[in-house]
PDB file of N, CA and C in Angstrom:
ATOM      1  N   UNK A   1      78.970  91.891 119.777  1.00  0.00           N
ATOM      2  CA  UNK A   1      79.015  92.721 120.946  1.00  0.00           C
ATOM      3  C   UNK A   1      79.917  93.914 120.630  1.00  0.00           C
ATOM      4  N   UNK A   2      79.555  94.732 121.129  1.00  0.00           N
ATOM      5  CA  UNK A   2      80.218  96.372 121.067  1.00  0.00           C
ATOM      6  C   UNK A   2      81.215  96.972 122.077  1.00  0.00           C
ATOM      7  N   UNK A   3      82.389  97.056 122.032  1.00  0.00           N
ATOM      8  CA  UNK A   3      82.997  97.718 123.120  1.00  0.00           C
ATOM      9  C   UNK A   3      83.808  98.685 122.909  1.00  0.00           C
ATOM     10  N   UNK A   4      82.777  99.672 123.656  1.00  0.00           N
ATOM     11  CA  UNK A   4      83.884 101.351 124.047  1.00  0.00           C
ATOM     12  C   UNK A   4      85.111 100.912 123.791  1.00  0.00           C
ATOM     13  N   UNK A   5      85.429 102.173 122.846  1.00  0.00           N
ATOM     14  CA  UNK A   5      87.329 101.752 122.869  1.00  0.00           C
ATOM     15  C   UNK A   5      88.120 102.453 123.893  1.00  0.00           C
ATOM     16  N   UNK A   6      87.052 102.779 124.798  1.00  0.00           N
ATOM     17  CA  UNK A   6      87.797 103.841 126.146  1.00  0.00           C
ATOM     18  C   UNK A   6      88.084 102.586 126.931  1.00  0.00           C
ATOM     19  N   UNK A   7      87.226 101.643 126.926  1.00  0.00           N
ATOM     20  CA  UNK A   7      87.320 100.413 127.846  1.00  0.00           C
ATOM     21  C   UNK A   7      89.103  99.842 127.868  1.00  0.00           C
ATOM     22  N   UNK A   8      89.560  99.784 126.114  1.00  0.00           N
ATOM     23  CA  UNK A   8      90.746  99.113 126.226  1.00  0.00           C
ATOM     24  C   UNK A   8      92.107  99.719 126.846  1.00  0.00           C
ATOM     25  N   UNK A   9      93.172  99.011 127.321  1.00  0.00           N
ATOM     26  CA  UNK A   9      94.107  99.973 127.340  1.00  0.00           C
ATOM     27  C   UNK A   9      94.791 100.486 126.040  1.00  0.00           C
ATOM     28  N   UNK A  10      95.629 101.420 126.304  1.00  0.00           N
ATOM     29  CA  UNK A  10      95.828 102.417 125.742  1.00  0.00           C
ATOM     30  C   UNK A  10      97.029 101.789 124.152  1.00  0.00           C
ATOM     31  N   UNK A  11      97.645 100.511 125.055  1.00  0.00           N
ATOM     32  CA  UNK A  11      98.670  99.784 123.977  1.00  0.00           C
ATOM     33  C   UNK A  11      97.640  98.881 123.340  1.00  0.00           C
ATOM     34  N   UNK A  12      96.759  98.472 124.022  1.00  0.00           N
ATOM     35  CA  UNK A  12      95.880  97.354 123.437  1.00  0.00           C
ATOM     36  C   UNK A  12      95.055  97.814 121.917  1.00  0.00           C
ATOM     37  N   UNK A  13      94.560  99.152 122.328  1.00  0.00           N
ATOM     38  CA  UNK A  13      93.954 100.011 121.323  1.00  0.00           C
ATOM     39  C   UNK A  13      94.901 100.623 120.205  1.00  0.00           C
ATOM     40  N   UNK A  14      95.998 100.741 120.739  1.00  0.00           N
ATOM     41  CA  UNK A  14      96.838 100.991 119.241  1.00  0.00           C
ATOM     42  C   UNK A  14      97.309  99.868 118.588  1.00  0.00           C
ATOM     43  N   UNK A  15      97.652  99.031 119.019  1.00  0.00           N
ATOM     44  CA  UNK A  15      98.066  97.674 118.285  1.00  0.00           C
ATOM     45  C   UNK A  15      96.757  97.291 117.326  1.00  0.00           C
ATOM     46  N   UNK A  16      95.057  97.315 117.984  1.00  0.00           N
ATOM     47  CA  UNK A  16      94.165  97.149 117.082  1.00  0.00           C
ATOM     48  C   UNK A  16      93.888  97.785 115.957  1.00  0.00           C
ATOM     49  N   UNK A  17      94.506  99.060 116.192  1.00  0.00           N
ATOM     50  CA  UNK A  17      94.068 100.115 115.269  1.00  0.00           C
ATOM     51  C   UNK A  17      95.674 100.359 114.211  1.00  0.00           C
ATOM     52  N   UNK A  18      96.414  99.821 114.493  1.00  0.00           N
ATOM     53  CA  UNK A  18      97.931  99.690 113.522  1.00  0.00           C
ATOM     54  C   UNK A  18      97.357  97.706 112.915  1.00  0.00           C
ATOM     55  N   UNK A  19      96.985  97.037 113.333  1.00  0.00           N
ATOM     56  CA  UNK A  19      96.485  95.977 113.048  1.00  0.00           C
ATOM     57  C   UNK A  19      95.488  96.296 111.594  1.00  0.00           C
ATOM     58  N   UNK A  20      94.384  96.584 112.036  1.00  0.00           N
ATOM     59  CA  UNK A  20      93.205  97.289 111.117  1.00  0.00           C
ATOM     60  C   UNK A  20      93.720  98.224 109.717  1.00  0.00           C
ATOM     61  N   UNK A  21      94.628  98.820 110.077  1.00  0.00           N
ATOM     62  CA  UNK A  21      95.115  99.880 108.888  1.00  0.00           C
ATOM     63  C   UNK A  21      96.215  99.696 108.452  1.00  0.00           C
ATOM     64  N   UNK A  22      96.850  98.187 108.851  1.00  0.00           N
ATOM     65  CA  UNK A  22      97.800  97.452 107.664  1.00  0.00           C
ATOM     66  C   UNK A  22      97.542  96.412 107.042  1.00  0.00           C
ATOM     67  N   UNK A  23      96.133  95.969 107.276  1.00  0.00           N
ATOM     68  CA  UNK A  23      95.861  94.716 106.685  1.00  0.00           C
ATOM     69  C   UNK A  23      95.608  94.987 105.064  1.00  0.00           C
ATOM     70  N   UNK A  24      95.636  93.968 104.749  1.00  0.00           N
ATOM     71  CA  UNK A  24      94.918  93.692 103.246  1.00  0.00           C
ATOM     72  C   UNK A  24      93.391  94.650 102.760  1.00  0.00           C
ATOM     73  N   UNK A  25      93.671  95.141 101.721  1.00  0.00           N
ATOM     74  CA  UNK A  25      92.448  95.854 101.489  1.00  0.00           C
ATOM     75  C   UNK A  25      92.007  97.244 102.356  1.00  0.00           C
ATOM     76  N   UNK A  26      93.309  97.599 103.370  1.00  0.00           N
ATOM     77  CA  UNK A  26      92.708  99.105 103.976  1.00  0.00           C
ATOM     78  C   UNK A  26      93.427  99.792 103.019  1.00  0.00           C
ATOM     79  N   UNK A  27      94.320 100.065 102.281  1.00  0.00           N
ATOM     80  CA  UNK A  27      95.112 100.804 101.695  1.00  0.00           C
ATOM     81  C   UNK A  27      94.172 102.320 101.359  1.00  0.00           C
ATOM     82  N   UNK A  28      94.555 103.088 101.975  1.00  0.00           N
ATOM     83  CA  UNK A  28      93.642 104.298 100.820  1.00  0.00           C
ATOM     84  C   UNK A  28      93.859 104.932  99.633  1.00  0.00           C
ATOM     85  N   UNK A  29      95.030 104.635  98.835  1.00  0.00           N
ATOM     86  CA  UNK A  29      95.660 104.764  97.836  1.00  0.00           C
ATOM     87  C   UNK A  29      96.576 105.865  98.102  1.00  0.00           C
ATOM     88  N   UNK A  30      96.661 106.604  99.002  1.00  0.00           N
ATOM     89  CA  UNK A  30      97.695 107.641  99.592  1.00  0.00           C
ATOM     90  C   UNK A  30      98.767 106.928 100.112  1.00  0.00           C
ATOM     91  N   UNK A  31      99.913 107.438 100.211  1.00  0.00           N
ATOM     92  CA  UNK A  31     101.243 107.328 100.244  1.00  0.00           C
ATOM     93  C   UNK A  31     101.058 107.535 101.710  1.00  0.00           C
ATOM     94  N   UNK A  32     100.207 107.764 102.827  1.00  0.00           N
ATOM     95  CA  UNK A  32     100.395 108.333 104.105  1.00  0.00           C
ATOM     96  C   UNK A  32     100.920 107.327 105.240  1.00  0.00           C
ATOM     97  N   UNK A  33     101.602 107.724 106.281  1.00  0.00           N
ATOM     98  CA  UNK A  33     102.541 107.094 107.031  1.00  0.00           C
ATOM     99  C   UNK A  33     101.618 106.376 107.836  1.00  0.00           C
ATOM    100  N   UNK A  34     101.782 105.461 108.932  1.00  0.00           N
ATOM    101  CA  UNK A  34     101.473 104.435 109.732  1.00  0.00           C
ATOM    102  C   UNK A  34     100.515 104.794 110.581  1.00  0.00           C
ATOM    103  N   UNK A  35     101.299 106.471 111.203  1.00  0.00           N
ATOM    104  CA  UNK A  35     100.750 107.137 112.543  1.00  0.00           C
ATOM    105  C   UNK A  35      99.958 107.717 111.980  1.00  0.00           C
ATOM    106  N   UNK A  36     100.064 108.448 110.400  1.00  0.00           N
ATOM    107  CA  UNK A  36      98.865 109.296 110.243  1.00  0.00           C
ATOM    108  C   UNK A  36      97.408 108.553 109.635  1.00  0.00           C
ATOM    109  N   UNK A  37      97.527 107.180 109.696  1.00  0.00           N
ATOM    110  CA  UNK A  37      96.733 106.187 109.023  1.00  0.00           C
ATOM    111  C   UNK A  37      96.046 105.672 110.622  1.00  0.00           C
ATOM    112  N   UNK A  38      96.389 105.524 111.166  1.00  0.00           N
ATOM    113  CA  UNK A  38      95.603 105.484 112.919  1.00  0.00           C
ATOM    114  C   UNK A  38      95.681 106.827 113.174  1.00  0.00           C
ATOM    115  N   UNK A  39      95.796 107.797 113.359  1.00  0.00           N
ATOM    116  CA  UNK A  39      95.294 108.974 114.028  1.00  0.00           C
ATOM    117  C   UNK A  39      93.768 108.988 112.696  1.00  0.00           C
ATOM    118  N   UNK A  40      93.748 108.854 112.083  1.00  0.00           N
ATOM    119  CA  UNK A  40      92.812 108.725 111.256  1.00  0.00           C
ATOM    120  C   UNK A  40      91.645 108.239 111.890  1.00  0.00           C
ATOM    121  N   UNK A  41      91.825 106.529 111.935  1.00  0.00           N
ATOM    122  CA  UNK A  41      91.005 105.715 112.690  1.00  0.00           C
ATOM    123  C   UNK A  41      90.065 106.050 113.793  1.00  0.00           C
ATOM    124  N   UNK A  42      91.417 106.515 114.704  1.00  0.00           N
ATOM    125  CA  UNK A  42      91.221 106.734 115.878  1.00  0.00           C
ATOM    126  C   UNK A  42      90.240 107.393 116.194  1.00  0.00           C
ATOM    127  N   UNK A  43      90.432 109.035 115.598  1.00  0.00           N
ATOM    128  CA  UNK A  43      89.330 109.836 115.502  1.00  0.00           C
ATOM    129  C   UNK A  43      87.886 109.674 114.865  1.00  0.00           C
ATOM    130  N   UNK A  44      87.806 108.656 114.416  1.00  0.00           N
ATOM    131  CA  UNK A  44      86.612 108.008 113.389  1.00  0.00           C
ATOM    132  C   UNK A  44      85.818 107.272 114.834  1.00  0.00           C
ATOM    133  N   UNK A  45      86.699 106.701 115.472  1.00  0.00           N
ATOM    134  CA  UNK A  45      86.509 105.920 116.649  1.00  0.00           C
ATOM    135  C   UNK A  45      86.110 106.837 117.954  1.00  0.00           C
ATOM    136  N   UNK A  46      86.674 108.069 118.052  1.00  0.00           N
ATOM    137  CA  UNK A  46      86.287 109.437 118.911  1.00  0.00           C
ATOM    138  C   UNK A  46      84.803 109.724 118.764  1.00  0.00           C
ATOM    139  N   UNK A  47      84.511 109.785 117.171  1.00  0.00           N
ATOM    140  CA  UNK A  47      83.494 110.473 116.538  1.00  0.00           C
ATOM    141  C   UNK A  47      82.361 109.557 116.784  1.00  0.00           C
ATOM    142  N   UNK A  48      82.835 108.230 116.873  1.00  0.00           N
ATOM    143  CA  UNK A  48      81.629 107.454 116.857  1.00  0.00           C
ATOM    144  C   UNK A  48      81.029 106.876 115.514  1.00  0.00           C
ATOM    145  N   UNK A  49      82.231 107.174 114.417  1.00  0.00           N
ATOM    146  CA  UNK A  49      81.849 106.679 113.115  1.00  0.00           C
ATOM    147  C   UNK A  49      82.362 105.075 112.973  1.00  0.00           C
ATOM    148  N   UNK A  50      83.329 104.730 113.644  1.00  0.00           N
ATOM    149  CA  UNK A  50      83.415 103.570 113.528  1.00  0.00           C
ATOM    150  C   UNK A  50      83.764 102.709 115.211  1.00  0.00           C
ATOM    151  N   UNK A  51      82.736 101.453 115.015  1.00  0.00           N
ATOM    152  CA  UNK A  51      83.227 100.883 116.274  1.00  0.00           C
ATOM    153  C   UNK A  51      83.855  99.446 116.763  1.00  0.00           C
ATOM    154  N   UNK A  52      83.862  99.487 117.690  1.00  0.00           N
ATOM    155  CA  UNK A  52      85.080  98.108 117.801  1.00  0.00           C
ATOM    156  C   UNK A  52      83.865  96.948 118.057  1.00  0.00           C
ATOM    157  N   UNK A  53      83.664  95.502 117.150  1.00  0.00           N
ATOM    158  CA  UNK A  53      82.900  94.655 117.565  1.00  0.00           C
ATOM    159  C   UNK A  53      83.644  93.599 117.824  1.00  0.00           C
ATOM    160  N   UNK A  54      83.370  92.987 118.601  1.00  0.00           N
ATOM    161  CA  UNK A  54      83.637  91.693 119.321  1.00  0.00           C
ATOM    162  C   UNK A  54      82.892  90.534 119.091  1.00  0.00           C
ATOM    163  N   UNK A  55      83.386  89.112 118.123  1.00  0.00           N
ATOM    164  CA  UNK A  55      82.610  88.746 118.366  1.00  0.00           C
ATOM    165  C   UNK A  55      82.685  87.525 119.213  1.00  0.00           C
ATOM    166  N   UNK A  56      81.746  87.041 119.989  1.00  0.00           N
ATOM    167  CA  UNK A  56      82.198  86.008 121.233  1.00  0.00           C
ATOM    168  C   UNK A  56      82.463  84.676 120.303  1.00  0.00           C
ATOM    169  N   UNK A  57      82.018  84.552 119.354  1.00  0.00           N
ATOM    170  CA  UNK A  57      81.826  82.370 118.719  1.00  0.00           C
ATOM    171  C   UNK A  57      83.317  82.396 118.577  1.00  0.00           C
ATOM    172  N   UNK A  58      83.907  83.618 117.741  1.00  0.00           N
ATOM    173  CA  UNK A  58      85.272  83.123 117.590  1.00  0.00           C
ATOM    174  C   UNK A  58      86.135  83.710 118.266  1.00  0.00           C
ATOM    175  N   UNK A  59      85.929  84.858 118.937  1.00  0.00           N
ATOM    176  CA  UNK A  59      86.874  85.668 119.702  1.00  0.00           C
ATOM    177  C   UNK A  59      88.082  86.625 118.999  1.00  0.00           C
ATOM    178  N   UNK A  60      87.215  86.840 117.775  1.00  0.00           N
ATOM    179  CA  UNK A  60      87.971  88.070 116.641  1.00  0.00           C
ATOM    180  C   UNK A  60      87.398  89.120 117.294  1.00  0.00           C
ATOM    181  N   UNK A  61      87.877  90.067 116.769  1.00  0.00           N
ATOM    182  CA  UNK A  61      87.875  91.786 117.530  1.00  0.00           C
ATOM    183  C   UNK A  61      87.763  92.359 115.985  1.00  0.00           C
ATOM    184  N   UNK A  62      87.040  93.354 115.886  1.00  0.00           N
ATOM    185  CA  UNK A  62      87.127  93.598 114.442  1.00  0.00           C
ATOM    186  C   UNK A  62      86.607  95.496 114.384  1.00  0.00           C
ATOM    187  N   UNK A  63      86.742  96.390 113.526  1.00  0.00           N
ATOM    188  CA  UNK A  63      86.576  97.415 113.256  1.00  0.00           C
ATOM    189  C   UNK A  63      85.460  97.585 112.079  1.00  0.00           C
ATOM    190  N   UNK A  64      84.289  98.236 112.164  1.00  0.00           N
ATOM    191  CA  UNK A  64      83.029  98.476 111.577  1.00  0.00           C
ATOM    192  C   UNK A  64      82.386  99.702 111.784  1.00  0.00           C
ATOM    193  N   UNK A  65      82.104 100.791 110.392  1.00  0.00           N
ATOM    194  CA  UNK A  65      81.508 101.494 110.293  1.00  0.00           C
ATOM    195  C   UNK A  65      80.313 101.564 111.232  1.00  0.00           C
ATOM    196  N   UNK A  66      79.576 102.651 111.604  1.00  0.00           N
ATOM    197  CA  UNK A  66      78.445 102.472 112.334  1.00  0.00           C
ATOM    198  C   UNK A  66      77.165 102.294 111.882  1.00  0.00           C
ATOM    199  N   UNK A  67      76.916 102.645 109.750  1.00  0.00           N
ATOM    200  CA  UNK A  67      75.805 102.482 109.373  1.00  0.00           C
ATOM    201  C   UNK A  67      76.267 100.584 109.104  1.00  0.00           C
ATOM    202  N   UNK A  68      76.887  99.703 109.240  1.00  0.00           N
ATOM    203  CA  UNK A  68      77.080  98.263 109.122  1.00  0.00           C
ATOM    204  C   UNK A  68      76.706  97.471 110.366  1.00  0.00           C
ATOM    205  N   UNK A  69      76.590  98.279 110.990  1.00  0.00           N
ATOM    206  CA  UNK A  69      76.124  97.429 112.612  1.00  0.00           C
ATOM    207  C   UNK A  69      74.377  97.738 112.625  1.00  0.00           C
ATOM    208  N   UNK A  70      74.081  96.862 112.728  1.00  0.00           N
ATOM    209  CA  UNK A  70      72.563  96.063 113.137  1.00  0.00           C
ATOM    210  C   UNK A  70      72.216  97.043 113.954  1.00  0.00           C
ATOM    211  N   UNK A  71      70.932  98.324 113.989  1.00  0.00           N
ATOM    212  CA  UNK A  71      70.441  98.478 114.764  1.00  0.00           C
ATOM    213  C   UNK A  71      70.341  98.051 115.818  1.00  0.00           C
ATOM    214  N   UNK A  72      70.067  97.225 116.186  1.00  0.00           N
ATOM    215  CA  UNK A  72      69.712  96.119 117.666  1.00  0.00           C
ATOM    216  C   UNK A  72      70.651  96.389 118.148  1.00  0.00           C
ATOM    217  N   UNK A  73      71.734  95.939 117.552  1.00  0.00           N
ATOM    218  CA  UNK A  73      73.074  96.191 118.163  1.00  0.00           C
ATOM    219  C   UNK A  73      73.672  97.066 119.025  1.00  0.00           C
ATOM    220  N   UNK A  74      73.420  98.046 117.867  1.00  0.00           N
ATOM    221  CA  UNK A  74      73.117  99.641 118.372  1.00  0.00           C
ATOM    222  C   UNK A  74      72.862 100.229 119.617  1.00  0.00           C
ATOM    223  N   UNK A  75      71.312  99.461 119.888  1.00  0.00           N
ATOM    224  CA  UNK A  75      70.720  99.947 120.651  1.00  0.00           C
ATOM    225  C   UNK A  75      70.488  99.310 122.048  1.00  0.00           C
ATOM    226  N   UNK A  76      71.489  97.747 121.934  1.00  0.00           N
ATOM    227  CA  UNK A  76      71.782  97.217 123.083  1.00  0.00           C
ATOM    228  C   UNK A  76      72.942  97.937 123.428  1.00  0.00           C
ATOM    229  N   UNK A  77      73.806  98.062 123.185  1.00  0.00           N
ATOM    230  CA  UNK A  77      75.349  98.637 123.518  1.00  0.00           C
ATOM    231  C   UNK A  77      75.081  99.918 124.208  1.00  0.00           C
ATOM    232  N   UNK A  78      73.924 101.126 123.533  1.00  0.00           N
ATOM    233  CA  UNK A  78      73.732 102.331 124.375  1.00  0.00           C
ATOM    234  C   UNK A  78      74.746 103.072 123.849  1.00  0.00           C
ATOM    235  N   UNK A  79      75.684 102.946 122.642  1.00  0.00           N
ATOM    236  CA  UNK A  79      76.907 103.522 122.450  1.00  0.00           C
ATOM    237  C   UNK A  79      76.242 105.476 121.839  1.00  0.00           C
TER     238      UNK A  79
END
């Protein structure tokens, strides 16, 4: 499932997005700071390049490019 990141609040959405861009394997090999590593995101997330999926079996929240999401998907959400 797909959800607008306008939907979340405003702390909820930065904690996901400081979550996402300190884990294991986001590194971009740049030296760049915390805030400028989510303002990054964020705007990816503005643009509509990447979106927030949800999934219900386990109740993880997760961050995904938009060519990685399932058509269907896509095109149920209306995003």
């Amino acid at each position: 499932m797909l959800i607008p990141y306008q939907m979340l609040e405003p702390a909820t959405l930065d904690a996901l997005l400081e979550d996402f861009v300190t884990r294991d394997g986001t590194d971009n090999g740049f030296d760049d700071s915390l805030e400028r590593r989510v303002a990054q995101v964020r705007r990816m997330l503005e643009k509509g390049e990447v979106l927030i999926v949800f999934h219900p079996d386990t109740g993880d929240v997760s961050l995904a490019h938009r060519h990685s999401i399932p058509a269907d998907m896509l095109r149920d959400a209306e995003l």
